[in-house]
C-alpha atoms as a PDB file:
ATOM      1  CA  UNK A   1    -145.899  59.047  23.984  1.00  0.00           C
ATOM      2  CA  UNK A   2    -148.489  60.173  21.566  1.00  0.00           C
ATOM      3  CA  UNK A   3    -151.594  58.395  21.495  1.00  0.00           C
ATOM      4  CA  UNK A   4    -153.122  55.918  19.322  1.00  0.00           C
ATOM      5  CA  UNK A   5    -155.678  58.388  18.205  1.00  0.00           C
ATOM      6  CA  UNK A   6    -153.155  61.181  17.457  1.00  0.00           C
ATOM      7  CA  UNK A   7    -151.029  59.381  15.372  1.00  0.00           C
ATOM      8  CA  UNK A   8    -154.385  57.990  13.272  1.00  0.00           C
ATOM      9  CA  UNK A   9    -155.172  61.201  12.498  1.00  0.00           C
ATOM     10  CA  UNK A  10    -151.565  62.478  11.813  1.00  0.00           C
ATOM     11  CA  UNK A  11    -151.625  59.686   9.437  1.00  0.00           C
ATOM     12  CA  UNK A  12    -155.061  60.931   8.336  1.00  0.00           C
ATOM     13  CA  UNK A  13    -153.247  64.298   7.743  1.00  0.00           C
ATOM     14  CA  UNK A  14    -149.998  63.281   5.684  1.00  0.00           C
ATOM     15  CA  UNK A  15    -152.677  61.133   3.428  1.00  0.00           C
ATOM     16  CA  UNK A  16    -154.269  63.790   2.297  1.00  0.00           C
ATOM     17  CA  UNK A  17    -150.970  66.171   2.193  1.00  0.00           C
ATOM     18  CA  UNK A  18    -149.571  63.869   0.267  1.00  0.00           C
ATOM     19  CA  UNK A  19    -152.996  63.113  -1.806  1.00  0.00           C
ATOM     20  CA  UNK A  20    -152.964  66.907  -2.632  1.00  0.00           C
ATOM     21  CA  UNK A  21    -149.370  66.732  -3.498  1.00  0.00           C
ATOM     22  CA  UNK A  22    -150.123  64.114  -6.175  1.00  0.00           C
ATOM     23  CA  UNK A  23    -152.950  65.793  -7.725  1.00  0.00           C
ATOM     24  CA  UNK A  24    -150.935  68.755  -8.017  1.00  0.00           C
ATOM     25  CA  UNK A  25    -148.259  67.018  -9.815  1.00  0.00           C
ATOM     26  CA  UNK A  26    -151.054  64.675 -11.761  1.00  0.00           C
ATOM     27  CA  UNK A  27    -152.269  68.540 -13.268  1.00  0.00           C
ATOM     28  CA  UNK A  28    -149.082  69.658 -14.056  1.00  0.00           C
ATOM     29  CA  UNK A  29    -148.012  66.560 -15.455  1.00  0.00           C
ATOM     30  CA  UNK A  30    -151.598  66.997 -17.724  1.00  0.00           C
ATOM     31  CA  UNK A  31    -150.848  70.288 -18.228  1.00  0.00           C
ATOM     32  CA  UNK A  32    -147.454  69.917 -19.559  1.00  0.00           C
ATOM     33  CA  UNK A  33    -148.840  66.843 -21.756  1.00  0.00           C
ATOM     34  CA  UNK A  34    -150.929  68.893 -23.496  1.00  0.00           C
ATOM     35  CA  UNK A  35    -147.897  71.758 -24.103  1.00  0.00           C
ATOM     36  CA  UNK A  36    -145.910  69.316 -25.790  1.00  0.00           C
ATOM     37  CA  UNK A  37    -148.463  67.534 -28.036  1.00  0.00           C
ATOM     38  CA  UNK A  38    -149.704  71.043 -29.108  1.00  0.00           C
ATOM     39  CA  UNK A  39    -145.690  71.792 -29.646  1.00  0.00           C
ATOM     40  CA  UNK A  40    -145.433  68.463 -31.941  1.00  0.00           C
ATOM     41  CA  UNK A  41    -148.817  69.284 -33.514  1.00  0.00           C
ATOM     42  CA  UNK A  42    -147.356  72.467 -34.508  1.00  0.00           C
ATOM     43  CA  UNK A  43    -143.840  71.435 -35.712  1.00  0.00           C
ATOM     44  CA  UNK A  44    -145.607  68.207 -37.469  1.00  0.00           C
ATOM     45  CA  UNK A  45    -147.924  71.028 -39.198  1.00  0.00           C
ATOM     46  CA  UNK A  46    -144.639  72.825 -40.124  1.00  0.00           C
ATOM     47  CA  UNK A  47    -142.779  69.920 -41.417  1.00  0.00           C
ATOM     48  CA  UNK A  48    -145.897  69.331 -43.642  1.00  0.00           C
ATOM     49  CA  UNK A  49    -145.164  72.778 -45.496  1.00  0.00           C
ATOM     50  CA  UNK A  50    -141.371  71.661 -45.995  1.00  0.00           C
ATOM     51  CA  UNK A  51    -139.589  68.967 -48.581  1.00  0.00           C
ATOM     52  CA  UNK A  52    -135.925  68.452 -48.608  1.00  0.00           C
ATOM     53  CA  UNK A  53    -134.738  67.592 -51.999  1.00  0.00           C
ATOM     54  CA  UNK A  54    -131.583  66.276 -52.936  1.00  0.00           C
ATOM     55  CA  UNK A  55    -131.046  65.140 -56.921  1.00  0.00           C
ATOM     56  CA  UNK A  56    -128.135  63.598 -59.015  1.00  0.00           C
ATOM     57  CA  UNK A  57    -128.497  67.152 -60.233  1.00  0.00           C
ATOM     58  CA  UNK A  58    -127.249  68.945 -57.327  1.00  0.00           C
ATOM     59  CA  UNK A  59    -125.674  66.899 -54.269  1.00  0.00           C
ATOM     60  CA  UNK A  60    -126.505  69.140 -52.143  1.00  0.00           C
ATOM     61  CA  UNK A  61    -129.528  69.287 -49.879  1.00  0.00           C
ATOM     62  CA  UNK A  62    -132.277  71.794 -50.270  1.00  0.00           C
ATOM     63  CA  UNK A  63    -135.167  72.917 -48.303  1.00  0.00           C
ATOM     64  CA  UNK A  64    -138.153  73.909 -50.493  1.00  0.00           C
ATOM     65  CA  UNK A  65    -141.886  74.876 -50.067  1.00  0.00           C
ATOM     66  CA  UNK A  66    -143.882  71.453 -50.419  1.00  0.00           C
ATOM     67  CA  UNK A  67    -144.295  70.950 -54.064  1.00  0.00           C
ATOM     68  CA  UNK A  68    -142.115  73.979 -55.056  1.00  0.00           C
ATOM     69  CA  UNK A  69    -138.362  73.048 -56.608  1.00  0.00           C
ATOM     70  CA  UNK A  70    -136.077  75.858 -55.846  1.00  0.00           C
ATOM     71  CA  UNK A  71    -135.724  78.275 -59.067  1.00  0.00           C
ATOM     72  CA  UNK A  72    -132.402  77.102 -59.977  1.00  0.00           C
ATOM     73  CA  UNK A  73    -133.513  73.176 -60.159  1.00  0.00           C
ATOM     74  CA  UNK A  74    -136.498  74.595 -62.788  1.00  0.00           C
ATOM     75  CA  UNK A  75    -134.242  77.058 -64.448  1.00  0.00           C
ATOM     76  CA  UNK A  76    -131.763  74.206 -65.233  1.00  0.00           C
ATOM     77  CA  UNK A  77    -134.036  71.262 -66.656  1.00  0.00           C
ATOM     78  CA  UNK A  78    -135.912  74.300 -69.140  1.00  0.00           C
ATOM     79  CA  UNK A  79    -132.099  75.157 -70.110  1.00  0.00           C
ATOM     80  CA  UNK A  80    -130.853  71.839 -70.780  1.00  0.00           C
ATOM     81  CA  UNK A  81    -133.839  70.301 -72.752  1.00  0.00           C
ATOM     82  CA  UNK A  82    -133.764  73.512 -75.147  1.00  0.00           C
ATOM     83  CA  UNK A  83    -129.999  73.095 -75.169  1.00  0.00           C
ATOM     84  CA  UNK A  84    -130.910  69.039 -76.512  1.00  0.00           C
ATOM     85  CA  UNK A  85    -133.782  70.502 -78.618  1.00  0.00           C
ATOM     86  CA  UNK A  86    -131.090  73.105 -80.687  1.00  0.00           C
ATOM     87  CA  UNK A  87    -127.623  72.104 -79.639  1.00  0.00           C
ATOM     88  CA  UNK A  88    -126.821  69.085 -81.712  1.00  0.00           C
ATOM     89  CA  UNK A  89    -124.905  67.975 -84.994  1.00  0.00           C
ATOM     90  CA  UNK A  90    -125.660  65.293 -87.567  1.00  0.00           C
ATOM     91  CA  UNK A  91    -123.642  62.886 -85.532  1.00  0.00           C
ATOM     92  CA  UNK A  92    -125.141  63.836 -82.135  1.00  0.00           C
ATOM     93  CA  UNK A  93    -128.731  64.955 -82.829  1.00  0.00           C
ATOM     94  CA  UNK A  94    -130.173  61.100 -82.819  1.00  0.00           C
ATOM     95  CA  UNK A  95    -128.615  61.308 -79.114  1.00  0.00           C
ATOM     96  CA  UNK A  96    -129.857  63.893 -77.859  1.00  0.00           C
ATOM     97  CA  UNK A  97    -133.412  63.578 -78.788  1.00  0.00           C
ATOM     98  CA  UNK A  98    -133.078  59.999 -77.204  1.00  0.00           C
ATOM     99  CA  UNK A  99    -131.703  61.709 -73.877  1.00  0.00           C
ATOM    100  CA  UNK A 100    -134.283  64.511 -74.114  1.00  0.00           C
ATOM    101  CA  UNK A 101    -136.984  61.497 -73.961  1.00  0.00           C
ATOM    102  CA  UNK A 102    -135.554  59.774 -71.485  1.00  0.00           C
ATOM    103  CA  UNK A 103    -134.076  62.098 -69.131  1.00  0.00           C
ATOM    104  CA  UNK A 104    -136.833  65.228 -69.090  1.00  0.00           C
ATOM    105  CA  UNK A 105    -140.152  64.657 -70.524  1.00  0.00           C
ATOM    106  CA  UNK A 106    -143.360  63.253 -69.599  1.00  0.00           C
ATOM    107  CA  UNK A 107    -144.012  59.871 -71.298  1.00  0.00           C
ATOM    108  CA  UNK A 108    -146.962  61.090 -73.445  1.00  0.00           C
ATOM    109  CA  UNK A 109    -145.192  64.740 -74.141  1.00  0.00           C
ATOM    110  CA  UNK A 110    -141.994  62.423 -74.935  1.00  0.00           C
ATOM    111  CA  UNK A 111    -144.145  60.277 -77.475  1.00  0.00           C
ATOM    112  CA  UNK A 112    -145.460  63.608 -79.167  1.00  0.00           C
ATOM    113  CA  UNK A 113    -142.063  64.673 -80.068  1.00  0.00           C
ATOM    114  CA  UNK A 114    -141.018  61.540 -81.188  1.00  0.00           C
ATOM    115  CA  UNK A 115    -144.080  61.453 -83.815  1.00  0.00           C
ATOM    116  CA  UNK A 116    -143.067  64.741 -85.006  1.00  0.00           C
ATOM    117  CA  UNK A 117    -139.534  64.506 -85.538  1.00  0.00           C
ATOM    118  CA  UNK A 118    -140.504  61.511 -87.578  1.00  0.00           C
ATOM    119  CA  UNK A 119    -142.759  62.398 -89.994  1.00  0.00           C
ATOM    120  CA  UNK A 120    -140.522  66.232 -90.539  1.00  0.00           C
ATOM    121  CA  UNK A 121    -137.650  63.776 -90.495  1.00  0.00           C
ATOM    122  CA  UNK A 122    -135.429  65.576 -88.872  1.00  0.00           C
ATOM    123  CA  UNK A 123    -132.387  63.239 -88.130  1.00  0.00           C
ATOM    124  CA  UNK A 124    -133.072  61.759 -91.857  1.00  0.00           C
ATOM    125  CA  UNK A 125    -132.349  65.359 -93.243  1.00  0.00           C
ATOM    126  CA  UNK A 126    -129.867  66.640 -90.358  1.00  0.00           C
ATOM    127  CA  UNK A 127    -127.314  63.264 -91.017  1.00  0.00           C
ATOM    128  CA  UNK A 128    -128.090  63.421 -94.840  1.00  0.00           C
ATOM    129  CA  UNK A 129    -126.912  67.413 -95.279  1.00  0.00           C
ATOM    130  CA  UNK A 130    -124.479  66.959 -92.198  1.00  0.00           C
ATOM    131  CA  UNK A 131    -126.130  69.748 -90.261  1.00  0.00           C
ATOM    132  CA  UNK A 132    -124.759  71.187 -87.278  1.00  0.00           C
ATOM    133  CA  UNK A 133    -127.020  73.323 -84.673  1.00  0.00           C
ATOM    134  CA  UNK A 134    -125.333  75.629 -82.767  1.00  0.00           C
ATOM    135  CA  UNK A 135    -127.308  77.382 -79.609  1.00  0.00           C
ATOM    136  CA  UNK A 136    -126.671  80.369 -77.826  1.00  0.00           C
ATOM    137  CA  UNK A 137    -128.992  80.878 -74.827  1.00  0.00           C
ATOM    138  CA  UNK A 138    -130.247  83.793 -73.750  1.00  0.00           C
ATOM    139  CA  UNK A 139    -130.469  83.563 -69.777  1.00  0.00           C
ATOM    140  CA  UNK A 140    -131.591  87.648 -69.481  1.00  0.00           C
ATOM    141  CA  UNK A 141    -134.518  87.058 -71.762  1.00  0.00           C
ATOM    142  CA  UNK A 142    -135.568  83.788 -70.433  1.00  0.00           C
ATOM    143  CA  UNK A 143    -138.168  83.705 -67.308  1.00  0.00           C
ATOM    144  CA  UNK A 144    -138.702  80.929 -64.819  1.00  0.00           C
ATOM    145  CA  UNK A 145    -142.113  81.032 -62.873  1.00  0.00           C
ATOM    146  CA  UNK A 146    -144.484  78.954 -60.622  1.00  0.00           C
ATOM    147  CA  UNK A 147    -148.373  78.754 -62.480  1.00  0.00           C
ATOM    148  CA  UNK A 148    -149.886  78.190 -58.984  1.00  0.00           C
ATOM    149  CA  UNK A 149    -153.817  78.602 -60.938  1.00  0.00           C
ATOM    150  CA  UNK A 150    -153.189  76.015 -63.556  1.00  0.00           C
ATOM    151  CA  UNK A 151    -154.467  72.728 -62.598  1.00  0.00           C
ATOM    152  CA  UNK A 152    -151.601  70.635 -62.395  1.00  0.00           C
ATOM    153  CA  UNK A 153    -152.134  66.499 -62.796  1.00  0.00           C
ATOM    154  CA  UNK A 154    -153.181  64.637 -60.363  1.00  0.00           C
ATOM    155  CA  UNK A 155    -150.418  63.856 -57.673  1.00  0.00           C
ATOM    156  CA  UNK A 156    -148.828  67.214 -57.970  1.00  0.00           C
ATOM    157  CA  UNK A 157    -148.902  70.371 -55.894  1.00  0.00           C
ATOM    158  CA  UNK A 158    -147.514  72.701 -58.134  1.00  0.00           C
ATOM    159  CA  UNK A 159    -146.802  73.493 -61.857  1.00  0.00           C
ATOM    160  CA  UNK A 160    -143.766  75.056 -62.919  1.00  0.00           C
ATOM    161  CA  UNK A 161    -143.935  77.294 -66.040  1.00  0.00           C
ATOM    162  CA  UNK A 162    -141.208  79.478 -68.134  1.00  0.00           C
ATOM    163  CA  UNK A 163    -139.675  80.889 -70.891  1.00  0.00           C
ATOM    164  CA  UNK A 164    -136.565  79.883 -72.722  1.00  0.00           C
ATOM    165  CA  UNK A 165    -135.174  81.625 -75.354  1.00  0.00           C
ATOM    166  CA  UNK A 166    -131.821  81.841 -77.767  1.00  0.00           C
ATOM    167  CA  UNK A 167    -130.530  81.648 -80.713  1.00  0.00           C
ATOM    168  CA  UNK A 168    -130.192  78.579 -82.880  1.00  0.00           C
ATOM    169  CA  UNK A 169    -127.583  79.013 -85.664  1.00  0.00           C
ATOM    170  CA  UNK A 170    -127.723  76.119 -88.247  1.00  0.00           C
ATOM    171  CA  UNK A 171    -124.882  75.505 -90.642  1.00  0.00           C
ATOM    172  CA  UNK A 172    -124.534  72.712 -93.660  1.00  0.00           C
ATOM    173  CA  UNK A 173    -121.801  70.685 -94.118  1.00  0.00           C
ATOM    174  CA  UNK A 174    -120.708  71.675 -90.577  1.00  0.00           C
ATOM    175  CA  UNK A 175    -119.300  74.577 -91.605  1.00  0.00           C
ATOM    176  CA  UNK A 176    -122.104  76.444 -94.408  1.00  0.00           C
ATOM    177  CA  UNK A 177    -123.998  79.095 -93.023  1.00  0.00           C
ATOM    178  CA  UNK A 178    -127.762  78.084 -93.484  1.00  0.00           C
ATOM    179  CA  UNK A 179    -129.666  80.158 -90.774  1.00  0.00           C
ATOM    180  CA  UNK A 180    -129.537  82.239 -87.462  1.00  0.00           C
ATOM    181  CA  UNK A 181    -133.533  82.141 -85.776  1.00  0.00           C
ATOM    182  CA  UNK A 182    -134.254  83.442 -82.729  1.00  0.00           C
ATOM    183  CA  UNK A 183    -136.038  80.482 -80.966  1.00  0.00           C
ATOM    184  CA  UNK A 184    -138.447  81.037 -77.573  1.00  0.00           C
ATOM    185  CA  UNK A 185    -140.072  77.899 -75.667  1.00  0.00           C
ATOM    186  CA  UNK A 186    -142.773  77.977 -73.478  1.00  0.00           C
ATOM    187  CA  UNK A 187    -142.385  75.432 -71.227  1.00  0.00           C
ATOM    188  CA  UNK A 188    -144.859  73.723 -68.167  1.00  0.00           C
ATOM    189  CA  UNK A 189    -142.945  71.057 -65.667  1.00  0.00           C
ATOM    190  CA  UNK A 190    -144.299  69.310 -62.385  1.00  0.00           C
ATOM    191  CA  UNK A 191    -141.585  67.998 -59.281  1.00  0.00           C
ATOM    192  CA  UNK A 192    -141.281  64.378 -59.870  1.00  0.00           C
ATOM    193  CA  UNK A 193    -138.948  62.616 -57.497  1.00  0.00           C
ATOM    194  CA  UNK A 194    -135.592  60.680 -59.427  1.00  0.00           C
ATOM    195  CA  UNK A 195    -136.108  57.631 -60.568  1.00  0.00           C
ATOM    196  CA  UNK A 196    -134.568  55.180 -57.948  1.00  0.00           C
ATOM    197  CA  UNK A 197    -134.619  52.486 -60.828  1.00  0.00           C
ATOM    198  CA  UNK A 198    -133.092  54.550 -63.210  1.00  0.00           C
ATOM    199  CA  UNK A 199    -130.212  56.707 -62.566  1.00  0.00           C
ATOM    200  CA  UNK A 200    -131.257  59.226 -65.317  1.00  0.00           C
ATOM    201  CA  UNK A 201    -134.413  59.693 -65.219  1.00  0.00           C
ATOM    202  CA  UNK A 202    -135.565  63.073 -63.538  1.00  0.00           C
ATOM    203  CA  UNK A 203    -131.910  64.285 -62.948  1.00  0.00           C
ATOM    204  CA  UNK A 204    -133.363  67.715 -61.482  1.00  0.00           C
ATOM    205  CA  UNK A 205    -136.652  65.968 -60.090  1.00  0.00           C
ATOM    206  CA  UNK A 206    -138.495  67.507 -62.602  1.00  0.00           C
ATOM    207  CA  UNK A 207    -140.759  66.080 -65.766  1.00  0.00           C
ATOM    208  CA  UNK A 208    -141.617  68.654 -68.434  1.00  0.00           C
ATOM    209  CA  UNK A 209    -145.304  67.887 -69.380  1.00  0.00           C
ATOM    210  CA  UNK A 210    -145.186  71.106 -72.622  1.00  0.00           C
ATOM    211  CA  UNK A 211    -142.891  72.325 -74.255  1.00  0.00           C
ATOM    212  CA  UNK A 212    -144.287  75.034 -76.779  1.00  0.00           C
ATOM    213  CA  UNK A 213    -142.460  76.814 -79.470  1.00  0.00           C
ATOM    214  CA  UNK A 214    -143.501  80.388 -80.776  1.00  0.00           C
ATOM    215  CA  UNK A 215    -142.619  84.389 -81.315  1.00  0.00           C
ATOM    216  CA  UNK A 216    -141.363  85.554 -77.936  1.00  0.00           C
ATOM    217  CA  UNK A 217    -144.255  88.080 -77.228  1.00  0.00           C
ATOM    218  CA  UNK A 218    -147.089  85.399 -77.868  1.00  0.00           C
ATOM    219  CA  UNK A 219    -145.396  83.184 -75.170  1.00  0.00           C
ATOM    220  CA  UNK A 220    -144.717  85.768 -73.037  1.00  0.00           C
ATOM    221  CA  UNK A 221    -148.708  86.827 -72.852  1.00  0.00           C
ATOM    222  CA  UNK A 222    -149.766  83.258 -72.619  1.00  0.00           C
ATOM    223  CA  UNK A 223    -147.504  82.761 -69.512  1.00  0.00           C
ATOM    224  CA  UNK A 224    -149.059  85.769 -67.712  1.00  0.00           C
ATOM    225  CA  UNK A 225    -152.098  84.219 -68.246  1.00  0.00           C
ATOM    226  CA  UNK A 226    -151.175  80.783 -66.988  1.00  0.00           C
ATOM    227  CA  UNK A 227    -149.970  82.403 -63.696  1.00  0.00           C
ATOM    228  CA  UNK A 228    -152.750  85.385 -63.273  1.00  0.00           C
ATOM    229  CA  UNK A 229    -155.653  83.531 -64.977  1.00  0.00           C
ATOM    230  CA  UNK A 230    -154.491  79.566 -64.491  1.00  0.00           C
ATOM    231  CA  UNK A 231    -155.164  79.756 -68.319  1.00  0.00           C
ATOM    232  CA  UNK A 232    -153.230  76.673 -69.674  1.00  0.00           C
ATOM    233  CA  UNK A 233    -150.888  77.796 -73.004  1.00  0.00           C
ATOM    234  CA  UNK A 234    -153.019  76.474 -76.264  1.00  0.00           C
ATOM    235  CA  UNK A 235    -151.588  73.770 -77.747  1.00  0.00           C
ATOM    236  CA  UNK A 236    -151.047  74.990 -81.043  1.00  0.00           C
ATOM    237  CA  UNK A 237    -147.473  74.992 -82.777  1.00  0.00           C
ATOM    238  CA  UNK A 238    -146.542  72.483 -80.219  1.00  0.00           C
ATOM    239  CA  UNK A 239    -142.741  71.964 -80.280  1.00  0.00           C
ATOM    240  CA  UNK A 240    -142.317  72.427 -84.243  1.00  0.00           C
END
């Protein structure tokens, strides 16, 4: 039979085997710790850089650089609101300024327009002579970029910036040949998420804060500089 004293210090012994055993696992344990909140710091750093975007728009989901719509969301808005802007006839044109206000522009760009077409009178004169506008786009010519130097308002990362071009074919009476014009837009938008009150507001989660109508080769040099120089376009001939 063992004695007293053997089996207090075989005690003695498994206490500290077993106190060693447990500071070995405490460190591992620490170690480990610290491997997975430098993981999460990482993939929380990565999610950062990443948005998901889903508008009326498109149903589908789609990953994008944080602040950045995907081309085709930017592409789109620019084509539709010079579509609105050219596409119209005297019984339609009333509409589709309203929807162009409503649906794509910046309050204060969308106030702007409204002043203008006003004092040209534009619907007066379109409804009087029964115009019809007829637009063909031209999707080779036009340009869609991201003007990562211009300043962009406050609570957005990014400004998008393009060209949209076409031509605009007007005819009197509906069917009188008055004009064919080559027309070119320069255009600046920011991401702005859909309006959760209001179904059509910000269909693409865009709102287009310029819209800027001149010869194609003007636009096209003041849209380099916007994106090499963060230049913003002058605001001369504004829309009309």
């Amino acid at each position: 039979m063992k004695k007293y004293s053997d089996l207090l210090a075989e005690a003695k012994t498994n206490e500290n085997r077993w106190r060693l055993i447990a500071m070995v696992l405490f460190l591992l344990l620490g170690i480990s710790s610290v491997g997975i909140v430098s993981m999460s710091g990482k993939l929380i750093r990565a999610q950062e850089r990443i948005e998901y975007v889903i508008t009326p728009a498109s149903q589908t989901i789609t990953t994008v650089r944080a602040g950045q719509l995907p081309s085709h969301f930017v592409a789109r808005a620019f084509h539709d609101a010079a579509g609105l802007l050219n596409a119209w006839s005297h019984a339609t044109i009333e509409h589709n300024y309203q929807t162009l206000y409503d649906e794509y522009l910046s309050h204060e760009l969308a106030n702007r327009i409204r002043i203008n077409v006003e004092n040209n009178e534009l619907i007066t004169n379109a409804k009087k002579e029964r115009l019809v506008s007829v637009w063909a786009p031209d999707y080779q010519t036009s340009r869609i970029e991201w003007c990562e130097k211009l300043k962009a308002p406050v609570g957005a990362q990014g400004l998008a910036c393009g060209i949209v071009t076409g031509t605009q074919s007007i005819y009197a009476d509906s069917v009188i040949p008055i004009s064919e014009t080559e027309v070119s837009y320069l255009l600046l938008g920011v991401n702005v998420a859909p309006n959760q009150f209001d179904s059509g507001k910000n269909l693409h989660g865009l709102e287009i804060i310029k819209i800027k109508k001149g010869p194609l080769g003007k636009l096209r040099e003041e849209l380099h500089q916007a994106r090499r120089e963060g230049k913003m376009p002058t605001d001369g001939g504004l829309y009309d």
